[in-house]
Structures are given as structure tokens and as C-alpha cells.
Protein backbone atom coordinates (compact mmCIF):
# COMPACT_ATOMS: atom_id res chain seq x y z
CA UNK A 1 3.37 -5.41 -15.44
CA UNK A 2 1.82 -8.49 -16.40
CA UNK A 3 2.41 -12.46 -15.76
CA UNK A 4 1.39 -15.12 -15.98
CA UNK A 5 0.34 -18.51 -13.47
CA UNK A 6 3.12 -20.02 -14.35
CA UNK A 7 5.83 -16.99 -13.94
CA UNK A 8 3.80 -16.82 -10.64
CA UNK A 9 3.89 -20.24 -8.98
CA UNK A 10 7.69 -20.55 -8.52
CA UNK A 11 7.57 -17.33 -7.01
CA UNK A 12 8.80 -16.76 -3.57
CA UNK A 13 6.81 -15.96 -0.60
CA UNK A 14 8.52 -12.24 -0.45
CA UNK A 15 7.85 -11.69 -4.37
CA UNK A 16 4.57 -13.05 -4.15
CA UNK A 17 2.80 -11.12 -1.50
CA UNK A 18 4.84 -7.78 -3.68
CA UNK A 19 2.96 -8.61 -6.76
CA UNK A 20 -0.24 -10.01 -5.66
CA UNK A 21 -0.26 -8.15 -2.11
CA UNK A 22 -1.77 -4.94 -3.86
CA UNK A 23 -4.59 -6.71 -5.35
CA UNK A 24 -6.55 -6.15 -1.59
CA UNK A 25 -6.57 -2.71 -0.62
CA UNK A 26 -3.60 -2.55 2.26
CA UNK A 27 -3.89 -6.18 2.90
CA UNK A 28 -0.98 -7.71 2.06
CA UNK A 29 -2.23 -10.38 4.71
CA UNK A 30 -4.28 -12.55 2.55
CA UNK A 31 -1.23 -12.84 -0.46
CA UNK A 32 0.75 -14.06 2.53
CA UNK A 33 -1.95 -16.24 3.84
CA UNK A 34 -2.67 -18.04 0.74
CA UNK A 35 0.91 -18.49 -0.59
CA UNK A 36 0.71 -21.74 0.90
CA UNK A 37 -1.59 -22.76 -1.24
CA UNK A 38 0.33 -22.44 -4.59
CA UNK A 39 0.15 -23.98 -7.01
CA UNK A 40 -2.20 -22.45 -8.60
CA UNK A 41 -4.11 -23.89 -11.44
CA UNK A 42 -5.33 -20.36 -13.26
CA UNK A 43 -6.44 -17.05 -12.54
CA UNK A 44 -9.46 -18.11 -11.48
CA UNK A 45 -8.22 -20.93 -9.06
CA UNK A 46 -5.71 -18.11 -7.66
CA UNK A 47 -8.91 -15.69 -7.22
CA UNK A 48 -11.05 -18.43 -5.49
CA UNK A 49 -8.16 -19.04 -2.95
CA UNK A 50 -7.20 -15.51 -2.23
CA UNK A 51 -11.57 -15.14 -1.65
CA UNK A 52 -10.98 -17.80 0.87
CA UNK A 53 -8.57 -16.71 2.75
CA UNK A 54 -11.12 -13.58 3.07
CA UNK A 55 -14.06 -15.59 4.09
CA UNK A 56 -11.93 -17.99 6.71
CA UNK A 57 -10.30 -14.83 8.12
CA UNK A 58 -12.65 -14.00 10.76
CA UNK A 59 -14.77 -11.14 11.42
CA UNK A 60 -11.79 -9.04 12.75
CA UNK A 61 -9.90 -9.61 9.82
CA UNK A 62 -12.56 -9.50 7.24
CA UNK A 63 -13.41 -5.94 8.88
CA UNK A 64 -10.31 -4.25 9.31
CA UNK A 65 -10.18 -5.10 5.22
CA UNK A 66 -13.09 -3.27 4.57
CA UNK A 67 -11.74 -0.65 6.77
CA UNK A 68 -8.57 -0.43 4.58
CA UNK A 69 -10.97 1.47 1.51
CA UNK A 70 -10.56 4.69 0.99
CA UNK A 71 -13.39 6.86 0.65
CA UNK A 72 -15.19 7.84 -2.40
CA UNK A 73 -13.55 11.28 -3.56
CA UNK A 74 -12.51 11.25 -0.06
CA UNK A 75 -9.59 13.36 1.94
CA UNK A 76 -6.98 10.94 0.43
CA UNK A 77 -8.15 11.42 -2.78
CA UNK A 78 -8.16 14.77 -2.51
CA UNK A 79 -4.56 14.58 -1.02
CA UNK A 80 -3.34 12.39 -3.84
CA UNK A 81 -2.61 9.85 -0.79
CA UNK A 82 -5.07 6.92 -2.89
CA UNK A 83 -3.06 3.97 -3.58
CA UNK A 84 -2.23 3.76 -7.55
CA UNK A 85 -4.70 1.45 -7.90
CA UNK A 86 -7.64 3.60 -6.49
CA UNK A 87 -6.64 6.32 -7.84
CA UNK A 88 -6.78 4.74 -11.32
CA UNK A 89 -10.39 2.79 -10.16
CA UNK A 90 -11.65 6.30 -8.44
CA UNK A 91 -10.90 8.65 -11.54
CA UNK A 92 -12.00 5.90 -13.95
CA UNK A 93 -16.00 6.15 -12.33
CA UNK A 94 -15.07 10.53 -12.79
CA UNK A 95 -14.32 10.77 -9.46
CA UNK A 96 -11.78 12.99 -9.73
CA UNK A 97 -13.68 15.50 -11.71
CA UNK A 98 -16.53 16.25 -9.38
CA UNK A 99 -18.33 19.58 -9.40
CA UNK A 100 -18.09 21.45 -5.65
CA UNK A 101 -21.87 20.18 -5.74
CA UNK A 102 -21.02 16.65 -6.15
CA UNK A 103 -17.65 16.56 -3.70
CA UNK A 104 -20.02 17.78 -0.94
CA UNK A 105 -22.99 14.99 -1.70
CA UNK A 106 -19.75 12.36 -1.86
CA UNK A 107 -18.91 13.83 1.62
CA UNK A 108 -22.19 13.76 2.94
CA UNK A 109 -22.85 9.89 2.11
CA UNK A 110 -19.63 8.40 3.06
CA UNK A 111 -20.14 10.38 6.51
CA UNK A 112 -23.70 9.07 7.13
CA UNK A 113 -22.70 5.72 5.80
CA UNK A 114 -19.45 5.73 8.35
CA UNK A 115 -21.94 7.09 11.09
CA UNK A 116 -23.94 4.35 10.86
CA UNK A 117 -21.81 0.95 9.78
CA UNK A 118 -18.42 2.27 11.21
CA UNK A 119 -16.89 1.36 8.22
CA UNK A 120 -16.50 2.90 4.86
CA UNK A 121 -18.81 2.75 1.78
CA UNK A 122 -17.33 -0.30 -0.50
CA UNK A 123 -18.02 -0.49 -4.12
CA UNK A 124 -16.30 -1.48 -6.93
CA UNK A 125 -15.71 1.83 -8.81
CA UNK A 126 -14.40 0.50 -11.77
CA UNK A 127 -17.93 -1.15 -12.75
CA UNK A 128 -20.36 1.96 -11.15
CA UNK A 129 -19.82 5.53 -12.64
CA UNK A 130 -21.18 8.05 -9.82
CA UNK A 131 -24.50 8.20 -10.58
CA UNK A 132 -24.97 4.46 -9.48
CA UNK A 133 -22.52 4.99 -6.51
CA UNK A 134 -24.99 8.04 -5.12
CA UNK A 135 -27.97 5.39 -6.01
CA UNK A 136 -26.00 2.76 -4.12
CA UNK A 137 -25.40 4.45 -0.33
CA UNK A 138 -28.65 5.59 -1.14
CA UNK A 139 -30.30 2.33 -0.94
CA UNK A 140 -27.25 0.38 1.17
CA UNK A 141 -28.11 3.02 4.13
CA UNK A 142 -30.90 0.95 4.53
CA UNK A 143 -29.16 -2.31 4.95
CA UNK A 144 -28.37 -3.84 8.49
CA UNK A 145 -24.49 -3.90 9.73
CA UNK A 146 -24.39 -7.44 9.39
CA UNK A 147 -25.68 -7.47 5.86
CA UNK A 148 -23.54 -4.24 4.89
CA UNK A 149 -20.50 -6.44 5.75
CA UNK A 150 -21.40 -9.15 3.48
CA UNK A 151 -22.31 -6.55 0.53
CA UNK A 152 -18.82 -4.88 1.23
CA UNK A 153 -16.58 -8.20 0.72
CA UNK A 154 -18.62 -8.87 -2.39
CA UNK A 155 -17.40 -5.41 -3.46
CA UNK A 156 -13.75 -6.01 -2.27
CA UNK A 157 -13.95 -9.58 -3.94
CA UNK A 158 -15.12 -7.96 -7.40
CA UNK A 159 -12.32 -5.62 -6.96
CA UNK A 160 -10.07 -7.79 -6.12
CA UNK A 161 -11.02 -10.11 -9.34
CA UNK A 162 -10.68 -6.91 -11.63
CA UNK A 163 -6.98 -5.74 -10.49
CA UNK A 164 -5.86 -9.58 -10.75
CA UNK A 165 -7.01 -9.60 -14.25
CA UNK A 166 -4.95 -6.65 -14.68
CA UNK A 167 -1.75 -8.45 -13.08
CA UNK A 168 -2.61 -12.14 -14.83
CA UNK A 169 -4.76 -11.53 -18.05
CA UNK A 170 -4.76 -14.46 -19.41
């Protein structure tokens, strides 16, 4: 489905957080949050807003998003239990055509990156194949808490911009 600004703005609050709820991972909270802002200009005046939301949210909020990722080729992948999205970003990168080899490095990183951020590994799959996500925890592991979090809602916001493009493409 696709629509445009203008099919969007006279939207209701109920319809809007439906189509624009998914662009966040299970966080229908920020659609519902900026709704008061509508109108909205444009895509990119609807993306800023919806990034706003993010940033003003606090540091509970803004975590229990990042929290709200799945795992890279993670158990709900391999249940099939990946939102549609994901599962479209996830096999996209190959994720869902690892070797054993590869499942069990995928494994390994997301469970030293959980051990030490207590959160999961964030990155926009859709613009890394796995190569560059293996290169990625490799060098994020190294990365404080504090600037993991910020590195995570750039993900999530790059994400984010790539799924409304898919909803609004013009």
C-alpha cells in the first residue's frame, strides 16, 4: 500500500498510528505521539517529526525502542515470528540464507553485544549486507553504552526513513 501526504493528513488518529505505527519496530507510541502534529508538509516534514518524538521521548522510551529490534538471524527469525517488515529488511541483507557457520557467528555477536549494552545490536539491514553487519558489532563492541544508544536511534531513524518511503514514495 502506498499514499500519499495528503491521503494521510485527514486521517484519523486510529488510522494513522495503523498505517504509520509499523514504520518503528513495535512502537506504535511515537505515530500516536506525533499525530498531533499533522499537518504534515511532506515526507520529509512527517519523518523529521516522527524523529522528534524519538529524541523528546526520554531515555526510557528511547530504550525500550531499541529494545523492540529483533535480533539479527535471531530466534524470531528463525521462528518466522519477525514482523513483515524485518523479515523483508532481514532476508533482503541474506539473512535468511546463512550457512550453520554464519547462524552461529550471528548468535555469538548479538549475545556479546546484549551482554554488554543490554540491548540488541541495531542496524539498518536494508543498507548493510552481512559482511558489514559482522564488521559493524565488530567495531560497535567497542563503543561505550551511552554512545551505543545514540548509534542505535541513528539506525532506527534510517530505518524508520526507509519503510516511510515505502508507505509515502513520493
Amino acid at each position: 500500500m502506498s499514499l500519499t501526504i495528503s491521503q494521510l493528513n485527514p486521517l484519523g488518529r486510529p488510522e494513522f498510528v495503523r498505517l504509520i505505527g509499523p514504520v518503528f519496530e513495535h512502537s506504535p507510541w511515537i505515530a500516536e505521539m506525533t499525530f498531533a502534529k499533522k499537518p504534515f508538509a511532506n515526507r520529509e516534514n512527517l519523518q523529521r517529526a516522527l524523529c522528534e518524538t524519538v529524541k523528546n521521548s526520554g531515555a526510557e522510551k528511547q530504550l525500550a525502542l531499541i529494545c523492540a529490534h529483533p535480533d539479527l538471524a535471531g530466534t524470531f527469525a528463525l521462528a518466522g515470528q519477525l514482523t513483515k517488515e524485518s523479515t523483508h529488511e532481514q532476508a533482503g541483507a541474506g539473512l535468511n540464507q546463512l550457512s550453520p557457520a554464519e547462524m552461529d557467528r550471528f548468535q555469538r555477536q548479538n549475545a556479546a553485544y546484549k551482554n554488554k549494552f543490554g540491548f540488541p545490536f541495531v542496524i539498518c539491514a536494508r543498507l548493510n549486507k552481512k559482511e558489514a553487519m559482522h564488521a559493524g558489532f565488530e567495531r560497535r563492541l567497542q563503543n561505550s553504552r551511552e554512545q551505543e544508544i545514540k548509534t542505535a536511534l541513528e539506525e532506527i531513524f534510517k530505518i524508520a526513513e526507509l519503510r516511510l518511503r515505502d508507505l509515502i514514495p513520493n
